[in-house]
C-alpha atoms as a PDB file:
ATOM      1  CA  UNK A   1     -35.047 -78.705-106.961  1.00  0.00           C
ATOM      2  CA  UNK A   2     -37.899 -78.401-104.640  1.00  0.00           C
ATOM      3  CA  UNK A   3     -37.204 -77.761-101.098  1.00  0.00           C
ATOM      4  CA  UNK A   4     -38.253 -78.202 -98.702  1.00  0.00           C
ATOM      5  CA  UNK A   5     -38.553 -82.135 -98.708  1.00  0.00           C
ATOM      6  CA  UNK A   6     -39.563 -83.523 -96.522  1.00  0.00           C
ATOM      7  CA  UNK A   7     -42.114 -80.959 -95.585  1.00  0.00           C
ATOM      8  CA  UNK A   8     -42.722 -81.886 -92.053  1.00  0.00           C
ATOM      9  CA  UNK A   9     -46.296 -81.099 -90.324  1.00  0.00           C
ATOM     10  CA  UNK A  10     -44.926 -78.054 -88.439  1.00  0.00           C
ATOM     11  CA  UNK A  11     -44.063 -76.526 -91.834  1.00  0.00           C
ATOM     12  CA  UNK A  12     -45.640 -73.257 -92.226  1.00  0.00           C
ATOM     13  CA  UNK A  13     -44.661 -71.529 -95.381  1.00  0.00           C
ATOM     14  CA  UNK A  14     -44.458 -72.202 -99.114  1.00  0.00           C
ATOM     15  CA  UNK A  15     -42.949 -75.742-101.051  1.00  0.00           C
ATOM     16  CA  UNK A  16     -41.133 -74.275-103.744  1.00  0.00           C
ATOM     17  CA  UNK A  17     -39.932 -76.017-107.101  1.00  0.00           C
ATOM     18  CA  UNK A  18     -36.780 -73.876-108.580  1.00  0.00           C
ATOM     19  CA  UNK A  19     -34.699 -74.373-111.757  1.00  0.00           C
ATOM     20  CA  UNK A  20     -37.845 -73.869-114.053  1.00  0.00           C
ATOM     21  CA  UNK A  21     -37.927 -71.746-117.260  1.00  0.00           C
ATOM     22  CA  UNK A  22     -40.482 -68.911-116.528  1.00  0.00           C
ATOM     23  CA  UNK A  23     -44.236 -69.709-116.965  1.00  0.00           C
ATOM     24  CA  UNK A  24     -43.635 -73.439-116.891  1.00  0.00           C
ATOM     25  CA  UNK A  25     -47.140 -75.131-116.327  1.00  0.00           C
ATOM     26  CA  UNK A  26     -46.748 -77.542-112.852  1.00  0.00           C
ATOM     27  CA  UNK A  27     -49.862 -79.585-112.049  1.00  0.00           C
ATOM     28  CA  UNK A  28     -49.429 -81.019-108.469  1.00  0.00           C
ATOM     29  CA  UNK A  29     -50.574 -84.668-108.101  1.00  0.00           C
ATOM     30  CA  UNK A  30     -50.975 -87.402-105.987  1.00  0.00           C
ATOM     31  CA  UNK A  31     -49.620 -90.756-106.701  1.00  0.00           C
ATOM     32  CA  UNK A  32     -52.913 -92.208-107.977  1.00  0.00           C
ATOM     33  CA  UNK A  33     -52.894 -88.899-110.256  1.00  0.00           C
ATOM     34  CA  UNK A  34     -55.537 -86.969-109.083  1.00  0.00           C
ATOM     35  CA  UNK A  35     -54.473 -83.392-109.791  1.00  0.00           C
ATOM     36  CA  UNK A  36     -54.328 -81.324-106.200  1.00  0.00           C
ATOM     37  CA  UNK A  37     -53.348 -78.314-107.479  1.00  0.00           C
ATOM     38  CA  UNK A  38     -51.998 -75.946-110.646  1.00  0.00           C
ATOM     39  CA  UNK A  39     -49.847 -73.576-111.202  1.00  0.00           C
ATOM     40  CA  UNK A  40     -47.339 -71.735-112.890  1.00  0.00           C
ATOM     41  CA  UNK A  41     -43.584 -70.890-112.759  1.00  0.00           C
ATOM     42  CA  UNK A  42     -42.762 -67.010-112.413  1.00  0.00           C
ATOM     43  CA  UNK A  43     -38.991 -66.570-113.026  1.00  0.00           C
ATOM     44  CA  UNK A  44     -38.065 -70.024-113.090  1.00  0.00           C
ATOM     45  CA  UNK A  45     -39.705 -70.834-109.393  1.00  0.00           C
ATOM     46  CA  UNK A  46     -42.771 -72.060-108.256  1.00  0.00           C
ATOM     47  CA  UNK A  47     -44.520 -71.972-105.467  1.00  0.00           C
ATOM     48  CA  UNK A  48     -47.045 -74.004-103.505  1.00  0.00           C
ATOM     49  CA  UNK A  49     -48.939 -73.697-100.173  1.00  0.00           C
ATOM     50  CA  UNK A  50     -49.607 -77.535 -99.653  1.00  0.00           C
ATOM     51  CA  UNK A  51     -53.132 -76.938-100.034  1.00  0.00           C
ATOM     52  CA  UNK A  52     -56.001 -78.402-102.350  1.00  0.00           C
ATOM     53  CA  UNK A  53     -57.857 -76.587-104.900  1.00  0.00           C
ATOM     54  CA  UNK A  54     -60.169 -76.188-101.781  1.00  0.00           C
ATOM     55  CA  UNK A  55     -57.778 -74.530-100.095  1.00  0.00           C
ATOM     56  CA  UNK A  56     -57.272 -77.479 -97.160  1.00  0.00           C
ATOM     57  CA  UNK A  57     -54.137 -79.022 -96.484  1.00  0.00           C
ATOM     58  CA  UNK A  58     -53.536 -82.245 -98.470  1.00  0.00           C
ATOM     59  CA  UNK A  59     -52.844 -85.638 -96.489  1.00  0.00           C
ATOM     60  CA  UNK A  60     -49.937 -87.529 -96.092  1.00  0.00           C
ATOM     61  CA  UNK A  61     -48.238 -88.784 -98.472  1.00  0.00           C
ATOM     62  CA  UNK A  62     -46.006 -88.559-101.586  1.00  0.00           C
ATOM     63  CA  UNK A  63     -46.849 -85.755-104.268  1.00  0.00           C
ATOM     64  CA  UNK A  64     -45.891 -85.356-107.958  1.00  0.00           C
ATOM     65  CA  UNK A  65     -44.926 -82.155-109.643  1.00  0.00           C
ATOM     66  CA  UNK A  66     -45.453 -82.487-113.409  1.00  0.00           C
ATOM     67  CA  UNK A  67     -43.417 -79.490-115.082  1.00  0.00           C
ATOM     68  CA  UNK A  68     -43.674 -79.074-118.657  1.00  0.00           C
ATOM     69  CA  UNK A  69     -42.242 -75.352-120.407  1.00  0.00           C
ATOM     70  CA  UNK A  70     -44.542 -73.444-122.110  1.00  0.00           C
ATOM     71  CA  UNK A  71     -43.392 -74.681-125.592  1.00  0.00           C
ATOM     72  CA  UNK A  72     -43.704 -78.151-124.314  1.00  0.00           C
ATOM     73  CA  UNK A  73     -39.883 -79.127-125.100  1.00  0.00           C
ATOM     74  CA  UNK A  74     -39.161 -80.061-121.914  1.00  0.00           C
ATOM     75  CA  UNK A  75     -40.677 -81.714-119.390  1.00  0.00           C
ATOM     76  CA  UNK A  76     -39.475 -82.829-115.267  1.00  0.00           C
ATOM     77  CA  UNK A  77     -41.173 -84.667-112.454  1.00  0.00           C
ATOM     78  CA  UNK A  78     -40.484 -83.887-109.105  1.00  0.00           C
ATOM     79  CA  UNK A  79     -41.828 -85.508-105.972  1.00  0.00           C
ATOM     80  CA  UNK A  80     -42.143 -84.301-102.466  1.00  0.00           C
ATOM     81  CA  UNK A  81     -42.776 -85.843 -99.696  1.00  0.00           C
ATOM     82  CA  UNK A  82     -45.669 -84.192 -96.991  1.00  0.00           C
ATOM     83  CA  UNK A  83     -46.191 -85.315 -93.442  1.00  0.00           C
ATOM     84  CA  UNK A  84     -49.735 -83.696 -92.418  1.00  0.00           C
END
């Protein structure tokens, strides 16, 4: 699940991807695939501010989370949607 979605512009706090098997590896994407962000699953959540690698908030638009377990057996996509 990630929640919330939509994350509206007034959002202030963290997007958060649960269900994950601890240390999962989530690279955050855009739709064209240009990687946004990384980062990993502790206890089967993850967490992410909405910012760049840069640390500024991302534009508009639709966002990919690419989960895959550290023993690469499984594997989810998740989208969000982010109104900046």
């Amino acid at each position: 699940n990630v929640f919330p979605n939509p994350v509206k512009k007034d959002f202030s706090g963290d997007i958060v991807v649960s269900g994950l098997k601890n240390n999962t590896n989530v690279k955050i994407t855009d739709v064209a695939g240009n990687i946004v962000f990384e980062t990993y699953s502790l206890g089967g959540t993850a967490t992410w501010n909405g910012k760049n690698f840069d640390g500024r908030n991302v534009s508009t638009g639709v966002y990919l989370f690419l989960c895959i377990d550290d023993t690469f057996n499984k594997s989810v996509v998740k989208k969000v949607l982010i109104y900046n």
